[in-house]
PDB file of N, CA and C in Angstrom:
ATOM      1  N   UNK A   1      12.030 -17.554 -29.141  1.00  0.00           N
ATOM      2  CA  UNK A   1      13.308 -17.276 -28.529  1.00  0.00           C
ATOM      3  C   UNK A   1      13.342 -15.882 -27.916  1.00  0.00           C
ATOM      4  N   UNK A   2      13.178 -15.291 -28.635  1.00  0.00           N
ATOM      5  CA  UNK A   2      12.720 -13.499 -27.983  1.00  0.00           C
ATOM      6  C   UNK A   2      12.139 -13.232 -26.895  1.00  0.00           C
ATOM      7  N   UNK A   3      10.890 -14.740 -26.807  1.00  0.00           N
ATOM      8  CA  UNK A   3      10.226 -14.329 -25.066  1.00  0.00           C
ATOM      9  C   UNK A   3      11.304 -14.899 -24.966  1.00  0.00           C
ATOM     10  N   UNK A   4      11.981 -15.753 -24.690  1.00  0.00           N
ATOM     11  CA  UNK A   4      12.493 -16.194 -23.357  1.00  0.00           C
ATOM     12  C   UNK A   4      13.930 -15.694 -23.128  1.00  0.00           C
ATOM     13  N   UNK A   5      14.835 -14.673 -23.884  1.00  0.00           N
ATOM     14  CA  UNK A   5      15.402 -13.238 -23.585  1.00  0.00           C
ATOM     15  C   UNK A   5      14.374 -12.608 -22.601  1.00  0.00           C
ATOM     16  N   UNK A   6      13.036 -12.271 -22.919  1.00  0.00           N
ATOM     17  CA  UNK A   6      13.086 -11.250 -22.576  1.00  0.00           C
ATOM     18  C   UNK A   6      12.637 -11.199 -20.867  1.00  0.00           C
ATOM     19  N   UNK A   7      12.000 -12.955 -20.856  1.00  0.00           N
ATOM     20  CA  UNK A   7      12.167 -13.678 -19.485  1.00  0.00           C
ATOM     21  C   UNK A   7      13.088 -13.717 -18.460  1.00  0.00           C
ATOM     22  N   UNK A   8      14.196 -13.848 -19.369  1.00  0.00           N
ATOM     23  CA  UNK A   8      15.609 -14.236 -18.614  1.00  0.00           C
ATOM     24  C   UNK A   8      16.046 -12.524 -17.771  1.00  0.00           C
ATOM     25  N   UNK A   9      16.001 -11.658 -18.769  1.00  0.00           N
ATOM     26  CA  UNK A   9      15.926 -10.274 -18.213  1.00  0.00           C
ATOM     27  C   UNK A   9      15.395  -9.766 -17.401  1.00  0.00           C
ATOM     28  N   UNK A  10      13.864  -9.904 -17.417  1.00  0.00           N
ATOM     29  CA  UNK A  10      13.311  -9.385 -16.662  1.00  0.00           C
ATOM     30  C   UNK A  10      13.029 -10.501 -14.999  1.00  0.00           C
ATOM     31  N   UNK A  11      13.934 -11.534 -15.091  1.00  0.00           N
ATOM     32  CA  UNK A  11      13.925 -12.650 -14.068  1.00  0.00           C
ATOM     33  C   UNK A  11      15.459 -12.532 -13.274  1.00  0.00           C
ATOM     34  N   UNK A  12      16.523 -11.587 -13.835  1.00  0.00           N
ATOM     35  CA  UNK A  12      17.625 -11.018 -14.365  1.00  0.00           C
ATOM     36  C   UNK A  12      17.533 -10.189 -12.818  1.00  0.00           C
ATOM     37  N   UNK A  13      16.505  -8.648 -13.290  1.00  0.00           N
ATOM     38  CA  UNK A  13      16.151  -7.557 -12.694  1.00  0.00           C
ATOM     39  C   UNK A  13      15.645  -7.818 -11.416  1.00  0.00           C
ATOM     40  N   UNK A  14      14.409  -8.973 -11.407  1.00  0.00           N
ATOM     41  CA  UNK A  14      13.953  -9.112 -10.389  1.00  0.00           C
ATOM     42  C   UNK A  14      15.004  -9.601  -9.056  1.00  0.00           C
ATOM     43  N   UNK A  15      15.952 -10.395  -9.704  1.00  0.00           N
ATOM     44  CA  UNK A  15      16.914 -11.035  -8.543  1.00  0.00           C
ATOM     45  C   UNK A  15      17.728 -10.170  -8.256  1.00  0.00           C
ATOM     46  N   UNK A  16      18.219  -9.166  -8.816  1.00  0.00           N
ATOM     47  CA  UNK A  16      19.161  -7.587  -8.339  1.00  0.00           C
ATOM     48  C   UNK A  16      18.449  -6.600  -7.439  1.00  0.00           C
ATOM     49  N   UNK A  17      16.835  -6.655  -8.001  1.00  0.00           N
ATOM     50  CA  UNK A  17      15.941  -5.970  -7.085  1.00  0.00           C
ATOM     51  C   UNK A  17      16.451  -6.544  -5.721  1.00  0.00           C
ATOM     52  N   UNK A  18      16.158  -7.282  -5.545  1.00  0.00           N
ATOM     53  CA  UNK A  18      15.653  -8.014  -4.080  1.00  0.00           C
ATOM     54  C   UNK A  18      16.901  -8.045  -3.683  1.00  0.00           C
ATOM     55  N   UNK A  19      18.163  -8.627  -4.068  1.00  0.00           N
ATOM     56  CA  UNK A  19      19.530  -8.442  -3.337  1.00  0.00           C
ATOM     57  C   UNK A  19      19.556  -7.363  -3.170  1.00  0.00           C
ATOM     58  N   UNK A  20      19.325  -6.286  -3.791  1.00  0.00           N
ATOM     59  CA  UNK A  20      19.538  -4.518  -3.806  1.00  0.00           C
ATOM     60  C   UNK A  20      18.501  -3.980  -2.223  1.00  0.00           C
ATOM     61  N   UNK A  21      17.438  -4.744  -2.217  1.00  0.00           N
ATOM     62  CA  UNK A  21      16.225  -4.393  -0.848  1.00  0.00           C
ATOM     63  C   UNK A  21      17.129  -5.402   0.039  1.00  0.00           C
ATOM     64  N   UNK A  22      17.766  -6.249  -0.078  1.00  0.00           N
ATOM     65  CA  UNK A  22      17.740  -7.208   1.497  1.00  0.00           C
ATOM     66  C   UNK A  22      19.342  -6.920   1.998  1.00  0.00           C
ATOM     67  N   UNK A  23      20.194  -5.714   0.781  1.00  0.00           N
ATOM     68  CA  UNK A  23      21.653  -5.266   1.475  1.00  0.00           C
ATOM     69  C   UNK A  23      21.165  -4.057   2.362  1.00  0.00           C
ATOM     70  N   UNK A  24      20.035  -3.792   1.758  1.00  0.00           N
ATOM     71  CA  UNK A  24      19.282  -2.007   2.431  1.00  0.00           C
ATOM     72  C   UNK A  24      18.725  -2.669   3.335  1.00  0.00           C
ATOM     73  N   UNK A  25      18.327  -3.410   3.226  1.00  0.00           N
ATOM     74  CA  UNK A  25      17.689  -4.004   5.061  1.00  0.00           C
ATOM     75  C   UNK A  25      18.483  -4.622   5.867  1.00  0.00           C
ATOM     76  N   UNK A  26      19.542  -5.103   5.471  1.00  0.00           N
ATOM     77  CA  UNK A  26      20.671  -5.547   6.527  1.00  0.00           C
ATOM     78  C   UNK A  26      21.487  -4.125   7.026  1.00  0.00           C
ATOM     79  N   UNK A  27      21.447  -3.683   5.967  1.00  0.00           N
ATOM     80  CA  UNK A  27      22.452  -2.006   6.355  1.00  0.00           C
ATOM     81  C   UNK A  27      21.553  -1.307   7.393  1.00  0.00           C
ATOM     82  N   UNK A  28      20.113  -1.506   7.546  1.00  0.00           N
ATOM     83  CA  UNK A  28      19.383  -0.642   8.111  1.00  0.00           C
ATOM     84  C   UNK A  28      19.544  -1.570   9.851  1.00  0.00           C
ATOM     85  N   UNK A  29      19.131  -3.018   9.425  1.00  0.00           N
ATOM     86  CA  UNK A  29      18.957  -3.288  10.947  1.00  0.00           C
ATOM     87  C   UNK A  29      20.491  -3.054  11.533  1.00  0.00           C
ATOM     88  N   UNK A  30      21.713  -3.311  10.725  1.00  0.00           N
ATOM     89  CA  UNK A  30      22.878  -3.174  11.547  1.00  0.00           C
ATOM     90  C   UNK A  30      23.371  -1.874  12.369  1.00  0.00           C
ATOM     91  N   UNK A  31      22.776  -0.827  11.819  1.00  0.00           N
ATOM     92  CA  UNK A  31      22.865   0.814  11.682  1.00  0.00           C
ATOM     93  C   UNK A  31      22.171   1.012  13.310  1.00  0.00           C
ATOM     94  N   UNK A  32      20.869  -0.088  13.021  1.00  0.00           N
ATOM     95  CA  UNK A  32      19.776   0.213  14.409  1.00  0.00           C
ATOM     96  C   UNK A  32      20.538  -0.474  15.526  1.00  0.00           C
ATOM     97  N   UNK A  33      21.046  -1.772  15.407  1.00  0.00           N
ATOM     98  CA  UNK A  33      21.946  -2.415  16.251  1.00  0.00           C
ATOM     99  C   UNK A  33      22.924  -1.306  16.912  1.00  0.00           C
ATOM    100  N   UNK A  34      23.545  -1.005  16.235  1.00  0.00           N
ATOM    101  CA  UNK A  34      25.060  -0.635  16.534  1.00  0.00           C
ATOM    102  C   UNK A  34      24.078   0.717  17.211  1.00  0.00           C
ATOM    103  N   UNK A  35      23.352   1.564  17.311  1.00  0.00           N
ATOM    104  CA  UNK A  35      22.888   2.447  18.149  1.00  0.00           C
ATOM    105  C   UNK A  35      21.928   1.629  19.390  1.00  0.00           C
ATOM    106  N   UNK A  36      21.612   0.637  19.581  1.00  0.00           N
ATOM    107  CA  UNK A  36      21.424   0.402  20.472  1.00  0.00           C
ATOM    108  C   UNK A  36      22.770   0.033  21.791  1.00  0.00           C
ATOM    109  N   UNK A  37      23.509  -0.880  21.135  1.00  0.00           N
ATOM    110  CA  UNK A  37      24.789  -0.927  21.417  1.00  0.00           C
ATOM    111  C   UNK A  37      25.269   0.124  21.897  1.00  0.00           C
ATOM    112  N   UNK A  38      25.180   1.572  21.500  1.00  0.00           N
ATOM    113  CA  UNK A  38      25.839   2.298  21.762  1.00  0.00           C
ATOM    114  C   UNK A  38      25.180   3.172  22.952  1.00  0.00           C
ATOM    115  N   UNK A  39      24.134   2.610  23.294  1.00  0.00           N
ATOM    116  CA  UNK A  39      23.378   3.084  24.429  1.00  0.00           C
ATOM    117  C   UNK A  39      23.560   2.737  25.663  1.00  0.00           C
ATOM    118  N   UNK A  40      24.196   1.674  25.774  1.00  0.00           N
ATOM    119  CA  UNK A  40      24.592   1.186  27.033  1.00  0.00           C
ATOM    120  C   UNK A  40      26.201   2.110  27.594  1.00  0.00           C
ATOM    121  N   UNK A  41      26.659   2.956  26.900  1.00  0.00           N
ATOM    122  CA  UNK A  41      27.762   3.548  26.625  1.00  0.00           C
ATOM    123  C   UNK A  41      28.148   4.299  27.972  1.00  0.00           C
ATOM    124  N   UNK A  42      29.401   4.090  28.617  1.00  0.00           N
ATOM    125  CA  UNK A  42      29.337   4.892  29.715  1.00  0.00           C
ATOM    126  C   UNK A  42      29.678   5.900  29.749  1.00  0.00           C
ATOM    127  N   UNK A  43      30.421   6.417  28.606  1.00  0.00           N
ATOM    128  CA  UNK A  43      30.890   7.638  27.688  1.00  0.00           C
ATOM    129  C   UNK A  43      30.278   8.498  27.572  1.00  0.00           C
ATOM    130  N   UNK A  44      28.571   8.151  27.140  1.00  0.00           N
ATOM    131  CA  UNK A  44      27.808   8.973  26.586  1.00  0.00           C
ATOM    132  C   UNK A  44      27.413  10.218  26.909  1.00  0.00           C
ATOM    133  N   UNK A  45      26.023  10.836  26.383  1.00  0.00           N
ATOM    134  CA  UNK A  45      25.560  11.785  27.003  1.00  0.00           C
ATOM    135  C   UNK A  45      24.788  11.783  28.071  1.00  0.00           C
ATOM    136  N   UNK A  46      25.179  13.011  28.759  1.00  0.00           N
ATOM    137  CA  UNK A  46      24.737  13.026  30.026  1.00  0.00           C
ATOM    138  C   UNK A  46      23.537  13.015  30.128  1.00  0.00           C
ATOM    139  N   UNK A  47      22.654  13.747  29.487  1.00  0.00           N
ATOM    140  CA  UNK A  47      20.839  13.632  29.722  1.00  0.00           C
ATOM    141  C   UNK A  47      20.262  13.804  28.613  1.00  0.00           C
ATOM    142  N   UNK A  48      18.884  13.439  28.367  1.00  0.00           N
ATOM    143  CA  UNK A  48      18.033  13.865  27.232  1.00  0.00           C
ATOM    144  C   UNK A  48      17.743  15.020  26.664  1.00  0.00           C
ATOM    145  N   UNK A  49      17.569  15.764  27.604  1.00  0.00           N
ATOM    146  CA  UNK A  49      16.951  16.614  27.572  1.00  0.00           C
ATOM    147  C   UNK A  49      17.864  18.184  27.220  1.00  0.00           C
ATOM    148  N   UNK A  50      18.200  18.393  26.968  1.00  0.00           N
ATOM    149  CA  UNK A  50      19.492  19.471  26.970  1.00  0.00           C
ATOM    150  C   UNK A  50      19.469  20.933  27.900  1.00  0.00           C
ATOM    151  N   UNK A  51      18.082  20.996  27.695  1.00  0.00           N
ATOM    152  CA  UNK A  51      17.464  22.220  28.593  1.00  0.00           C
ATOM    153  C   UNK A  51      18.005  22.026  30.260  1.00  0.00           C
ATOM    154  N   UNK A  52      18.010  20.661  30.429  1.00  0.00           N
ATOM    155  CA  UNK A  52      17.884  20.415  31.882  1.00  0.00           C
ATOM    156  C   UNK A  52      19.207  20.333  32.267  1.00  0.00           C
ATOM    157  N   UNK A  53      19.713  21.087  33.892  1.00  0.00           N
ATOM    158  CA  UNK A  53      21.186  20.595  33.990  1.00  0.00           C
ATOM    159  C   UNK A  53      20.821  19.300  34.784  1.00  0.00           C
ATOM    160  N   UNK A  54      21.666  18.214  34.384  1.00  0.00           N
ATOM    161  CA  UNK A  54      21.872  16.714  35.299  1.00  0.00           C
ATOM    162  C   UNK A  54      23.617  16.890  35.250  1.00  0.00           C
ATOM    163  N   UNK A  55      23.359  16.316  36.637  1.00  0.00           N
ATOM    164  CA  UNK A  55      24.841  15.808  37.302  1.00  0.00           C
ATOM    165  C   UNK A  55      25.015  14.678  36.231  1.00  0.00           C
ATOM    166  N   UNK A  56      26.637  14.651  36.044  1.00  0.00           N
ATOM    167  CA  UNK A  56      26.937  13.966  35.426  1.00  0.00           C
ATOM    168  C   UNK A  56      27.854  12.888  36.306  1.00  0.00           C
ATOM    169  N   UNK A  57      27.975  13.107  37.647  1.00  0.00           N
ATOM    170  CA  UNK A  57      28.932  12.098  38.191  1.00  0.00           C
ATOM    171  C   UNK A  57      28.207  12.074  39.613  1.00  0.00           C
TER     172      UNK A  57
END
């Protein structure tokens, strides 16, 4: 009976692991999304480079 506590636990951990990695990987690709998204922005910044002056209109 003791193994199979100690089965259930450690079968327990493993399934929190992995929900715990696949909310961090949804949080990550949505994070990357929403900055791509935000690239098309007509708002944005004017140039890359900061050194450089670019017309902005």
């Amino acid at each position: 009976m003791f193994e199979y506590e100690l089965h259930r636990i450690a079968s327990a951990e493993l399934i929190r692991l992995a929900e715990e990695r696949r909310t961090v990987r949804q949080a990550v690709l949505a994070r990357r999304a929403a900055r791509r998204a935000g690239r098309d922005d007509t708002e944005g910044q004017v140039g890359e480079n900061r050194s450089w002056f670019v017309r902005a209109a």
